[in-house]
PDB file of N, CA and C in Angstrom:
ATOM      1  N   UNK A   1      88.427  97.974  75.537  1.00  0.00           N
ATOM      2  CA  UNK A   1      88.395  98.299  76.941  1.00  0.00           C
ATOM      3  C   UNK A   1      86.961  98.281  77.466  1.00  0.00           C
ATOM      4  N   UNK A   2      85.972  98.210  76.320  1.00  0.00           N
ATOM      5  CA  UNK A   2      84.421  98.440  76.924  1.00  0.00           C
ATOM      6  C   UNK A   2      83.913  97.077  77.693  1.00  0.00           C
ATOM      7  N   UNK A   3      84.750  96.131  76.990  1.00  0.00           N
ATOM      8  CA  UNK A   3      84.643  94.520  77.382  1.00  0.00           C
ATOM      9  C   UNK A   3      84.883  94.506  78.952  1.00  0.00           C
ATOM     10  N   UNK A   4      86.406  95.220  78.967  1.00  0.00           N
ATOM     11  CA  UNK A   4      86.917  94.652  80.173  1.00  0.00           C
ATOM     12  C   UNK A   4      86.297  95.645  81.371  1.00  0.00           C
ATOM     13  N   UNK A   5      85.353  96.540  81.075  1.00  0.00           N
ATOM     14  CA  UNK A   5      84.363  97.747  82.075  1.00  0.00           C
ATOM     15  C   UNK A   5      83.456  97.176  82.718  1.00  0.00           C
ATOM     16  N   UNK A   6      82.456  96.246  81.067  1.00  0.00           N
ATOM     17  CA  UNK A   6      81.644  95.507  81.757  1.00  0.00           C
ATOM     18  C   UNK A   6      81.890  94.543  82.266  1.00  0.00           C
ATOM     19  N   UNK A   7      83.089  93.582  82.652  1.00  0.00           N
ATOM     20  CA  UNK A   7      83.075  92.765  82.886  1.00  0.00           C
ATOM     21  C   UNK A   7      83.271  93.198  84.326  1.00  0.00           C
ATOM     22  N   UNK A   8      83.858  93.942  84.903  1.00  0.00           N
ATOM     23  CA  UNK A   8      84.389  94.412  86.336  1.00  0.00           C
ATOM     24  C   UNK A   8      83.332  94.493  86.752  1.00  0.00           C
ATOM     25  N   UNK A   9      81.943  95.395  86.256  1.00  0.00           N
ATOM     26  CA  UNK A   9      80.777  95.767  87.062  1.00  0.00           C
ATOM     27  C   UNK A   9      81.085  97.041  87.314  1.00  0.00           C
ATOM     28  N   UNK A  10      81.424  96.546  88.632  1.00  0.00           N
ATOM     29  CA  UNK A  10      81.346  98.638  89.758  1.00  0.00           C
ATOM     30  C   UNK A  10      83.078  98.763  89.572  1.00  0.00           C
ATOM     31  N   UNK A  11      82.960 100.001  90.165  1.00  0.00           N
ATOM     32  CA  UNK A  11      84.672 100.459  90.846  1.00  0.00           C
ATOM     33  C   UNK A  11      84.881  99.168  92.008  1.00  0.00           C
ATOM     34  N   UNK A  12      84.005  98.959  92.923  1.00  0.00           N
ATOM     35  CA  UNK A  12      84.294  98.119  94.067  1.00  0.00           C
ATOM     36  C   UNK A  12      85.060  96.710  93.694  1.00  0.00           C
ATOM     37  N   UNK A  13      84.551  95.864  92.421  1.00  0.00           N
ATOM     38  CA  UNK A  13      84.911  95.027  91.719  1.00  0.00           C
ATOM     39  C   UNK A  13      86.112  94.966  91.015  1.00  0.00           C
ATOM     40  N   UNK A  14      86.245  95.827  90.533  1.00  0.00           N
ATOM     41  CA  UNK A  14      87.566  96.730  89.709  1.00  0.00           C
ATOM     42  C   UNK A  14      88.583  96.824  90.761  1.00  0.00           C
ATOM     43  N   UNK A  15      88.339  97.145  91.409  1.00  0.00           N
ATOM     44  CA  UNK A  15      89.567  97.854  92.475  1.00  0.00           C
ATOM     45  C   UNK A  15      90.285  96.584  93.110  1.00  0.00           C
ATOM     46  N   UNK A  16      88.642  95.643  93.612  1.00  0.00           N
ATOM     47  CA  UNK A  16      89.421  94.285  93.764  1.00  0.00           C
ATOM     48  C   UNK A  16      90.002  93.319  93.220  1.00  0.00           C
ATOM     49  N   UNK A  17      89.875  93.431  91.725  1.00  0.00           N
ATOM     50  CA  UNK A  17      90.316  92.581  90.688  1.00  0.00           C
ATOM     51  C   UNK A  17      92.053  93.213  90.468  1.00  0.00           C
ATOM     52  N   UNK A  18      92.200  94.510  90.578  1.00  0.00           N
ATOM     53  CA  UNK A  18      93.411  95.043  90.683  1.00  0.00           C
ATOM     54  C   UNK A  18      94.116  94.802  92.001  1.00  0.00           C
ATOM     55  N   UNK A  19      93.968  95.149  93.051  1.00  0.00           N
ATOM     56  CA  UNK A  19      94.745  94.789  93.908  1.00  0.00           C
ATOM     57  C   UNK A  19      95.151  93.659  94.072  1.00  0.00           C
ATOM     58  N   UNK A  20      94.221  92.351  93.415  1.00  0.00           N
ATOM     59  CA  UNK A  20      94.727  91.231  94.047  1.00  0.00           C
ATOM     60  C   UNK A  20      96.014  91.037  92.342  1.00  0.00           C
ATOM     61  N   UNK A  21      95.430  91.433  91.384  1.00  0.00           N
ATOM     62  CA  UNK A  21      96.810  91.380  90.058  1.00  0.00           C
ATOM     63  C   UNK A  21      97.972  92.017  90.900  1.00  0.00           C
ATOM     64  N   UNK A  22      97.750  93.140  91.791  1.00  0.00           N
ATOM     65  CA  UNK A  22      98.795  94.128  91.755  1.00  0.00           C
ATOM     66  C   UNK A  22      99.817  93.312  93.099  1.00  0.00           C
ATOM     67  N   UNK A  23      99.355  92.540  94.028  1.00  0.00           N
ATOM     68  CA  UNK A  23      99.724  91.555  95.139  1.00  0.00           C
ATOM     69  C   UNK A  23     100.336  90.503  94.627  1.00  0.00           C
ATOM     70  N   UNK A  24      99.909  89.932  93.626  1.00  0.00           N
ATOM     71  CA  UNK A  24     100.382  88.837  93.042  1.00  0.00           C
ATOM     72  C   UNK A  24     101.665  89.210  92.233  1.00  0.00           C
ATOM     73  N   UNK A  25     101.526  90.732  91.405  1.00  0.00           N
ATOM     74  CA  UNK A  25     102.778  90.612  90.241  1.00  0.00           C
ATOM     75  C   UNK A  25     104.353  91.119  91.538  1.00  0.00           C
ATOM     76  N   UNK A  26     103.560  91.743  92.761  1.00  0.00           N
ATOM     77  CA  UNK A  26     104.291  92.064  93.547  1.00  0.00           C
ATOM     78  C   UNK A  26     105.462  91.102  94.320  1.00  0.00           C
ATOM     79  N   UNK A  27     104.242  90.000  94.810  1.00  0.00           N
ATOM     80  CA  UNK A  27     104.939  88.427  94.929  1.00  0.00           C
ATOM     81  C   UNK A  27     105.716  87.915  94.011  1.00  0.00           C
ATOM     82  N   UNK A  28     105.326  87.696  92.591  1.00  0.00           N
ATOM     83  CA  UNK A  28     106.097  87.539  91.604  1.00  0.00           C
ATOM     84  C   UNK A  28     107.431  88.111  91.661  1.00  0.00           C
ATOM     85  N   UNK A  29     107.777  88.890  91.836  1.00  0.00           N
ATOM     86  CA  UNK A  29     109.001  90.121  91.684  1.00  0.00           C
ATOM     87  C   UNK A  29     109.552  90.374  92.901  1.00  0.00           C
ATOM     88  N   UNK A  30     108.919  89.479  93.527  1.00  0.00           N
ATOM     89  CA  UNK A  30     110.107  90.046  95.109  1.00  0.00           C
ATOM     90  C   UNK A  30     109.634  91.303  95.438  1.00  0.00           C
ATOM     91  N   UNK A  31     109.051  91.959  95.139  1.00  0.00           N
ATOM     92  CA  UNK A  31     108.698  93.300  95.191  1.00  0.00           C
ATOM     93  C   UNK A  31     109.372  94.271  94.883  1.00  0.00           C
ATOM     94  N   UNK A  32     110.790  93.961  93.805  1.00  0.00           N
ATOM     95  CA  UNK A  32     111.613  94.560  93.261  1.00  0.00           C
ATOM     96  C   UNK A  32     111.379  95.517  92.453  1.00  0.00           C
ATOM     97  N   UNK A  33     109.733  95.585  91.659  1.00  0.00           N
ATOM     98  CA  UNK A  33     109.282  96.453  91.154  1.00  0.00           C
ATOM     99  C   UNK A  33     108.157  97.563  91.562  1.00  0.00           C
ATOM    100  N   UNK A  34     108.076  97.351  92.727  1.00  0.00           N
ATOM    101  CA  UNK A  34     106.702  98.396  93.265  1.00  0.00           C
ATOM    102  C   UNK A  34     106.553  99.224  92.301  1.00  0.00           C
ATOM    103  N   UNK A  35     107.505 100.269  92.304  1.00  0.00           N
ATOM    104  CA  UNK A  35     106.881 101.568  91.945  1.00  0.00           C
ATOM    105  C   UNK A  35     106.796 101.478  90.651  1.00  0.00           C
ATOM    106  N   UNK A  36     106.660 100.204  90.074  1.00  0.00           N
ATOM    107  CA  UNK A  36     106.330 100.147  88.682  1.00  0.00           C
ATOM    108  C   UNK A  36     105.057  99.663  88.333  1.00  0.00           C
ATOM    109  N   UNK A  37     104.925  98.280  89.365  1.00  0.00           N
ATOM    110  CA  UNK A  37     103.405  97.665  89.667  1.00  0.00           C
ATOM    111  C   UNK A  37     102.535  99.076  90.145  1.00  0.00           C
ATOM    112  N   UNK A  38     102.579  99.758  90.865  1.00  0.00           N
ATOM    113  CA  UNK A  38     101.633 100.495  91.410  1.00  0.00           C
ATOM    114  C   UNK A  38     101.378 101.848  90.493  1.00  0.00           C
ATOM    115  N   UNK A  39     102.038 101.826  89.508  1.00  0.00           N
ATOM    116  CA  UNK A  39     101.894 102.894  88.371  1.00  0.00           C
ATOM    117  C   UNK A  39     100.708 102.061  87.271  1.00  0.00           C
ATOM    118  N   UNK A  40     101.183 100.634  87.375  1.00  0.00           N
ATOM    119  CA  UNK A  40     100.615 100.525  86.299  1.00  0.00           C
ATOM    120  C   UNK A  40      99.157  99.977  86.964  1.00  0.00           C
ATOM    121  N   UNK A  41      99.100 100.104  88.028  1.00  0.00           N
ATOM    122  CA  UNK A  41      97.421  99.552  88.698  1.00  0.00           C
ATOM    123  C   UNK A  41      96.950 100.474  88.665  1.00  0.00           C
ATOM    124  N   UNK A  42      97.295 101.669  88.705  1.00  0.00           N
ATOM    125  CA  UNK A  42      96.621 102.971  89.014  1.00  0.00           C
ATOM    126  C   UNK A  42      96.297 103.006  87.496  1.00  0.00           C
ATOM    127  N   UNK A  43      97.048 103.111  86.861  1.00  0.00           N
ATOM    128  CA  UNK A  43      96.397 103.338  84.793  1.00  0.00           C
ATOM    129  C   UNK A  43      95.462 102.321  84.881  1.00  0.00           C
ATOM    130  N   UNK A  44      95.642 101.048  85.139  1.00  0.00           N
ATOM    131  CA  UNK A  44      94.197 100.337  84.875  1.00  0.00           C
ATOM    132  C   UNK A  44      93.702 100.835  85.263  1.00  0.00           C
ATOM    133  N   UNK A  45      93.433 100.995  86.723  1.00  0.00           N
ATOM    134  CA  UNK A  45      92.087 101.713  87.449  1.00  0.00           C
ATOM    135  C   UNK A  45      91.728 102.966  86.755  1.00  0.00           C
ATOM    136  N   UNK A  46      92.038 103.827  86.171  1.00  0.00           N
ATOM    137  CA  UNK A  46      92.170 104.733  85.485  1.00  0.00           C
ATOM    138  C   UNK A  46      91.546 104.967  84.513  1.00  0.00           C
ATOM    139  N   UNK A  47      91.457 103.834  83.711  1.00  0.00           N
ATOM    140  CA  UNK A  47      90.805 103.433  82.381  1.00  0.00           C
ATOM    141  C   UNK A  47      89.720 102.511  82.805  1.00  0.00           C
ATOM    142  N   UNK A  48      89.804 101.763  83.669  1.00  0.00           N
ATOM    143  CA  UNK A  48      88.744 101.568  84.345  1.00  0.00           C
ATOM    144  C   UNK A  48      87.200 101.681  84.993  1.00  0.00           C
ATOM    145  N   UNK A  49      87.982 103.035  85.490  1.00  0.00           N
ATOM    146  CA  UNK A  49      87.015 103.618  86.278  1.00  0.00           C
ATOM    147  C   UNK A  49      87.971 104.961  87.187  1.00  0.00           C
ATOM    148  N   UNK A  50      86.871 105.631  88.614  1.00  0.00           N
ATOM    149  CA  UNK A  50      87.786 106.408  88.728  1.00  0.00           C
ATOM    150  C   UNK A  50      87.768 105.814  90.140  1.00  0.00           C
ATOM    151  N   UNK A  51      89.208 106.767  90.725  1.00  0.00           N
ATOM    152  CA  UNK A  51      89.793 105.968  92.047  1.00  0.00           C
ATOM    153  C   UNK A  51      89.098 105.954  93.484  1.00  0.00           C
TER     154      UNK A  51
END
């Protein structure tokens, strides 16, 4: 996970690298899964960094 910290940079970077995964798996799915996508963006961000 130290890989994928530095690779983000800041939270600002991070946050945008997630939202646009979290838009896309959303599109993917019809949006049939929100409240599953948005659980699991928040744990990345989480491990990430903080919100």
């Amino acid at each position: 996970m130290d890989k994928a910290k530095d690779a983000m940079g800041n939270e600002q970077t991070s946050d945008k690298v997630l939202d646009k995964g979290e838009q896309l798996a959303d599109k993917k799915t019809g949006g049939d899964h929100d409240a599953q996508i948005d659980k699991g963006r928040d744990l990345a961000d989480g491990k990430l960094g903080s919100e």
